[in-house]
Structures are given as structure tokens and as C-alpha cells.
N, C-alpha and C. Protein backbone atom coordinates (compact mmCIF):
# COMPACT_ATOMS: atom_id res chain seq x y z
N UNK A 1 -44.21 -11.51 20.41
CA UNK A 1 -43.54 -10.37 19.86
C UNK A 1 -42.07 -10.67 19.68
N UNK A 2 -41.34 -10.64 18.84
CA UNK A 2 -39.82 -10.74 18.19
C UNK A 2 -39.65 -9.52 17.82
N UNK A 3 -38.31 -9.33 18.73
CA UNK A 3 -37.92 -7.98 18.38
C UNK A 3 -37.11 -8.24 16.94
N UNK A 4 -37.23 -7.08 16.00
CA UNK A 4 -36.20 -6.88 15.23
C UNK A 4 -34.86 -6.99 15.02
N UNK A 5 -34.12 -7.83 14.27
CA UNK A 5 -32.39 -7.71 14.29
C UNK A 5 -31.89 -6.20 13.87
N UNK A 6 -31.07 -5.69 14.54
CA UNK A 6 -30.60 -4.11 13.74
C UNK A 6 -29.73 -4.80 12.55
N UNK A 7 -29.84 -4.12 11.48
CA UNK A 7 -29.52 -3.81 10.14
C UNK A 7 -27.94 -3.71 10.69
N UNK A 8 -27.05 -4.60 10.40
CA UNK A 8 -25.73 -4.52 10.47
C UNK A 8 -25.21 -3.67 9.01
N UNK A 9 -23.91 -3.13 9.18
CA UNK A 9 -23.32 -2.26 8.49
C UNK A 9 -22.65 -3.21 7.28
N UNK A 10 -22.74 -2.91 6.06
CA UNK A 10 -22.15 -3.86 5.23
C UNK A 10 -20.64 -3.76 5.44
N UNK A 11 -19.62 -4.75 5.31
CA UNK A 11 -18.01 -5.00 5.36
C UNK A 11 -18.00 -3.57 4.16
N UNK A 12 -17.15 -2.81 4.62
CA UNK A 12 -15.99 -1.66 3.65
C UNK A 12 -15.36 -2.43 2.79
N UNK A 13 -15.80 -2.12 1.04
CA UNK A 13 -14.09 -2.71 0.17
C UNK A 13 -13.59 -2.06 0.21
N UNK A 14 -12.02 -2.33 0.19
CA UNK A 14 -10.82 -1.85 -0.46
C UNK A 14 -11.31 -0.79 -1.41
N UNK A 15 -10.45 0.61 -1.61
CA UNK A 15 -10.54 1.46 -2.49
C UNK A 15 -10.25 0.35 -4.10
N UNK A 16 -10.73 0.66 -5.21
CA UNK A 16 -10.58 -0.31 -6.31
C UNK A 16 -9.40 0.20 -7.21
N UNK A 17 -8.83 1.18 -6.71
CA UNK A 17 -7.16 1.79 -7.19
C UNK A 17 -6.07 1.04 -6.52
N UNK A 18 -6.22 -0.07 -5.20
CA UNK A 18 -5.20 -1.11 -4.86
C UNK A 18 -5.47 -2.19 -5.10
N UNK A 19 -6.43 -2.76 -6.28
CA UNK A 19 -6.27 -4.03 -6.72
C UNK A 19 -6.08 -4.07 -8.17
N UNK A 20 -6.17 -5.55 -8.57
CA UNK A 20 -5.92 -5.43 -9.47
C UNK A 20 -4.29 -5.58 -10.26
N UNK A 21 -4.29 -6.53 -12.04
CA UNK A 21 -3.20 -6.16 -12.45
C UNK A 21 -2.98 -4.41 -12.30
N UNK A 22 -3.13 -3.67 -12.49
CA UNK A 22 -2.97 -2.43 -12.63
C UNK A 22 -2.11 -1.81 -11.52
N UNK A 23 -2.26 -2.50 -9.84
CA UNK A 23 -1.83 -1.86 -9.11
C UNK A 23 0.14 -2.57 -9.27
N UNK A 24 -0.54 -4.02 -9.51
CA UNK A 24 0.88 -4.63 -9.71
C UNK A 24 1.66 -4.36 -10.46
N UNK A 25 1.29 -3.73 -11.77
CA UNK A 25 2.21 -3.23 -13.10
C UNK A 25 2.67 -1.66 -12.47
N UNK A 26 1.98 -1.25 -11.93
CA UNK A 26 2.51 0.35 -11.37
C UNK A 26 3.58 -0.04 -10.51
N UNK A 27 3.26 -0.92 -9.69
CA UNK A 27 4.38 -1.37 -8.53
C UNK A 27 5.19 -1.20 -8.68
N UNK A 28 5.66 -3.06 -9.93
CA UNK A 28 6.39 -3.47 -11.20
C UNK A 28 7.49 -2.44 -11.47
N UNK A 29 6.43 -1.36 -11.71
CA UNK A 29 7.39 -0.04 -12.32
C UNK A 29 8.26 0.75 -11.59
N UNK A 30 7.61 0.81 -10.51
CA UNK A 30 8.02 1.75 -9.49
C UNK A 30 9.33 1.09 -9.16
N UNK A 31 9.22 0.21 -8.45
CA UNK A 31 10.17 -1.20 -8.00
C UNK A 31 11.52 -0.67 -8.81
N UNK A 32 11.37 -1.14 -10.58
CA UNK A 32 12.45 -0.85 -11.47
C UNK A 32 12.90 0.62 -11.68
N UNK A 33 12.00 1.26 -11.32
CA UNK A 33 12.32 3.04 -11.36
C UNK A 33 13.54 2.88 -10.67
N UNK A 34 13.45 2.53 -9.02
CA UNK A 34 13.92 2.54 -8.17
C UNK A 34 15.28 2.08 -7.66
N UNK A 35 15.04 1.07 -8.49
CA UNK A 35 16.09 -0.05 -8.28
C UNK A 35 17.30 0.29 -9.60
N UNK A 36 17.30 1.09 -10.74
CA UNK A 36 18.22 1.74 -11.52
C UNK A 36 18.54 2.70 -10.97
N UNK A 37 17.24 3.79 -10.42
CA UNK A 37 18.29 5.11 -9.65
C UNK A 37 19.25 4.49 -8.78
N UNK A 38 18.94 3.58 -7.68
CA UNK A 38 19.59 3.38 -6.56
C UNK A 38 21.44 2.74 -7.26
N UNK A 39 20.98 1.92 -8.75
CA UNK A 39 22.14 1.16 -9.14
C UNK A 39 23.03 2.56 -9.06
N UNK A 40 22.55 3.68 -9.87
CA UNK A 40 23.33 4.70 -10.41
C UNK A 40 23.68 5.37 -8.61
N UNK A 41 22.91 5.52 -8.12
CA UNK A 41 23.43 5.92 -6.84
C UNK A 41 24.68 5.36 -6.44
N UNK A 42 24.77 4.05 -6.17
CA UNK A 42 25.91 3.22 -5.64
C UNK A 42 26.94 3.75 -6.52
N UNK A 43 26.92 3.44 -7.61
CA UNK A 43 27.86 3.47 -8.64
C UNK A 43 28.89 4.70 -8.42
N UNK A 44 28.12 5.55 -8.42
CA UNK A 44 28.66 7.31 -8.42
C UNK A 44 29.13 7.54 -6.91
N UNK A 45 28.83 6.59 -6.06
CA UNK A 45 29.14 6.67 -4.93
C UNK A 45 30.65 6.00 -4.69
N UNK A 46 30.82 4.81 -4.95
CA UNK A 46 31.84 4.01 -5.16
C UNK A 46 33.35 4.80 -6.01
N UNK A 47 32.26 5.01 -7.68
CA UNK A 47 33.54 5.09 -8.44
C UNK A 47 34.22 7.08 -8.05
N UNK A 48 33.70 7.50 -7.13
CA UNK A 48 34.17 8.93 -6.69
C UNK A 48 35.12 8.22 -5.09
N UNK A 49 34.51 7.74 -4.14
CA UNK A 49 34.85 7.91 -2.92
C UNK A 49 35.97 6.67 -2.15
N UNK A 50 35.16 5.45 -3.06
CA UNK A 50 35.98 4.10 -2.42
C UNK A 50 36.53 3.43 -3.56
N UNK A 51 37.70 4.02 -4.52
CA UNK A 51 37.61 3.37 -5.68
C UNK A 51 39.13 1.94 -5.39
N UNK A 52 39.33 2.00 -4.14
CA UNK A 52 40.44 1.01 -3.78
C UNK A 52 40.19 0.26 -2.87
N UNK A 53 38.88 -0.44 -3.01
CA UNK A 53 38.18 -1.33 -2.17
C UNK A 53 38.81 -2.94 -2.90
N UNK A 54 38.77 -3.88 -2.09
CA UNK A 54 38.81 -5.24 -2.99
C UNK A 54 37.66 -5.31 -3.42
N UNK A 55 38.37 -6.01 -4.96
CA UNK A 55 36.76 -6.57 -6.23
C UNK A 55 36.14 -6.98 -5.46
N UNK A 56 36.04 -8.46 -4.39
CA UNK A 56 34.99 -8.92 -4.30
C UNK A 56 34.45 -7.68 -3.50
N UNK A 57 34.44 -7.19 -2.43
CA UNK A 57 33.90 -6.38 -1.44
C UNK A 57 32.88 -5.21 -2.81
N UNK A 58 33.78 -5.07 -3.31
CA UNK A 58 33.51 -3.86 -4.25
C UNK A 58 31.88 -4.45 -5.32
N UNK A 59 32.24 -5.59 -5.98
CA UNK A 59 31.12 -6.36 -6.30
C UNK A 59 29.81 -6.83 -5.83
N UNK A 60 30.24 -6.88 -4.74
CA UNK A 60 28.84 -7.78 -3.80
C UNK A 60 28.23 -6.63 -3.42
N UNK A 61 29.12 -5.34 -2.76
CA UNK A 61 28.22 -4.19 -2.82
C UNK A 61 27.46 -3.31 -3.35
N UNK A 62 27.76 -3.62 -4.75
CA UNK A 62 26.93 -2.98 -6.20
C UNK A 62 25.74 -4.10 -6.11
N UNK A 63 26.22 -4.81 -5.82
CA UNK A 63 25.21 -6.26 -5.70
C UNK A 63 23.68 -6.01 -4.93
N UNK A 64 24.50 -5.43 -3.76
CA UNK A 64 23.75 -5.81 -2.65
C UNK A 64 22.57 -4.76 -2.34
N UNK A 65 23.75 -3.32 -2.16
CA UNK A 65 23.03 -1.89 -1.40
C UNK A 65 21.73 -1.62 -2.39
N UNK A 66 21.61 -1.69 -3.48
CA UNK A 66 20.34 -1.39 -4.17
C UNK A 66 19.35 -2.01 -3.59
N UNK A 67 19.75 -3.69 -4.09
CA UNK A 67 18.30 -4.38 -2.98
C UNK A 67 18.13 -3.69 -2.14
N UNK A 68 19.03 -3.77 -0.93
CA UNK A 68 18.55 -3.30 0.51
C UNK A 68 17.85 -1.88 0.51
N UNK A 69 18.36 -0.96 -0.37
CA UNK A 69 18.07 0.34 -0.56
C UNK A 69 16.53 0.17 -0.86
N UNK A 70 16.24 -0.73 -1.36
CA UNK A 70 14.53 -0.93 -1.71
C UNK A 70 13.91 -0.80 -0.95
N UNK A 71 14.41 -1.62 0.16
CA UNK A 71 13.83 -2.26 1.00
C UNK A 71 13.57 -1.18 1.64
N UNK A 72 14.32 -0.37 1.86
CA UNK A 72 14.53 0.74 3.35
C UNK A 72 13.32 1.55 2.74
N UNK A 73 13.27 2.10 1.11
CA UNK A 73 12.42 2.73 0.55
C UNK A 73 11.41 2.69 0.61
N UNK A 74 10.93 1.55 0.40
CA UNK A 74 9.49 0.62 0.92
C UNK A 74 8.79 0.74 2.15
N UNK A 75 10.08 0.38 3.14
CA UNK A 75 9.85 0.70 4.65
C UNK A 75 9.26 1.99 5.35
N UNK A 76 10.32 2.70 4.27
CA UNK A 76 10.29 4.54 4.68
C UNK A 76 8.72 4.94 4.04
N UNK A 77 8.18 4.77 2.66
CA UNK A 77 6.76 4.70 2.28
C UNK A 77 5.39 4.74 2.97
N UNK A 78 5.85 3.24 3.38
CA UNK A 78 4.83 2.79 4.37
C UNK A 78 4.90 3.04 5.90
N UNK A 79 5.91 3.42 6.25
CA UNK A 79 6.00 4.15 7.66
C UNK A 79 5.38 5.63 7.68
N UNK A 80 5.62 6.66 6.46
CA UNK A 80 5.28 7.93 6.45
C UNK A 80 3.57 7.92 6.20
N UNK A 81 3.48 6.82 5.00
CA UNK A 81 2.20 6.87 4.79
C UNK A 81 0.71 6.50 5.99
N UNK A 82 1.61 5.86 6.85
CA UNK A 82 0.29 5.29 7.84
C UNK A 82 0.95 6.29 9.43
N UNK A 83 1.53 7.22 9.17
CA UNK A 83 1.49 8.28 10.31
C UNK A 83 1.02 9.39 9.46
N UNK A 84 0.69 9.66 7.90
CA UNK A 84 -0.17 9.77 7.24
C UNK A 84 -1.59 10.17 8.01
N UNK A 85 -1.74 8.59 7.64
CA UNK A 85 -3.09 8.35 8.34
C UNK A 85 -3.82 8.75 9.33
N UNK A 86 -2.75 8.46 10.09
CA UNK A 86 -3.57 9.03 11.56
C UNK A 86 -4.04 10.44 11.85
N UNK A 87 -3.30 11.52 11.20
CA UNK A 87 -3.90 12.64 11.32
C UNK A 87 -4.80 12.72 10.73
């Protein structure tokens, strides 16, 4: 007598709305949405509040704070979205 193997559960895919070019071109977009508001953010921030900064200082920070601003955006996303989750 051989007992039976139990019927294992098949592996879960991925929902098919996060793959794909499609998810990357939305990204893509989002990314550049983001990254012009944030330019215009700095900008309006600067040319109102710190307009007697030195060029370079003044440059590298138009430069810079957007990237980083992404970043934090991204961060902030995916932090809200997976405490999201848990409830």
C-alpha cells in the first residue's frame, strides 16, 4: 500500500498589471511627471526665498534636490503602500 502524495498548491503569479513593457512605460512616466514638478518646486523655492546663495551652491542644488526628491517619493510610496497591506 503507498500512500498518496497531497496535491501541493500551485506557486501564485504576480498580478499581470506589474509586468511587462506597460508597467515600465507607466513608471517611465510617472518618474518624468515627477521629476518636472519637483524641478518647478525647487525653482519657486529658490528664486522666492534664497535668491543670494553662491552659483555653484545654487546650481548643484537645482541639480541635485529633484533627484533626491524622487527618491524620498518612491520611498514614501512604497512605505505607505505595504502598511497598506497589512491591514
Amino acid at each position: 500500500m503507498s500512500k498518496a502524495k497531497p496535491k501541493s498548491k500551485p506557486a501564485q503569479s504576480r498580478s499581470t498589471g506589474s509586468l511587462g513593457c506597460g508597467f515600465i512605460a507607466i513608471n517611465g512616466l510617472v518618474l518624468i511627471i515627477l521629476l518636472v514638478a519637483n524641478i518647478f518646486f525647487v525653482r519657486a523655492f529658490f528664486s522666492t526665498n534664497l535668491s543670494g546663495l553662491d552659483d555653484r551652491f545654487f546650481q548643484a542644488s537645482q541639480f541635485m534636490l529633484p533627484i533626491i526628491m524622487i527618491f524620498i517619493e518612491y520611498w514614501l510610496f512604497d512605505f505607505f503602500r505595504g502598511n497598506q497591506r497589512k491591514y
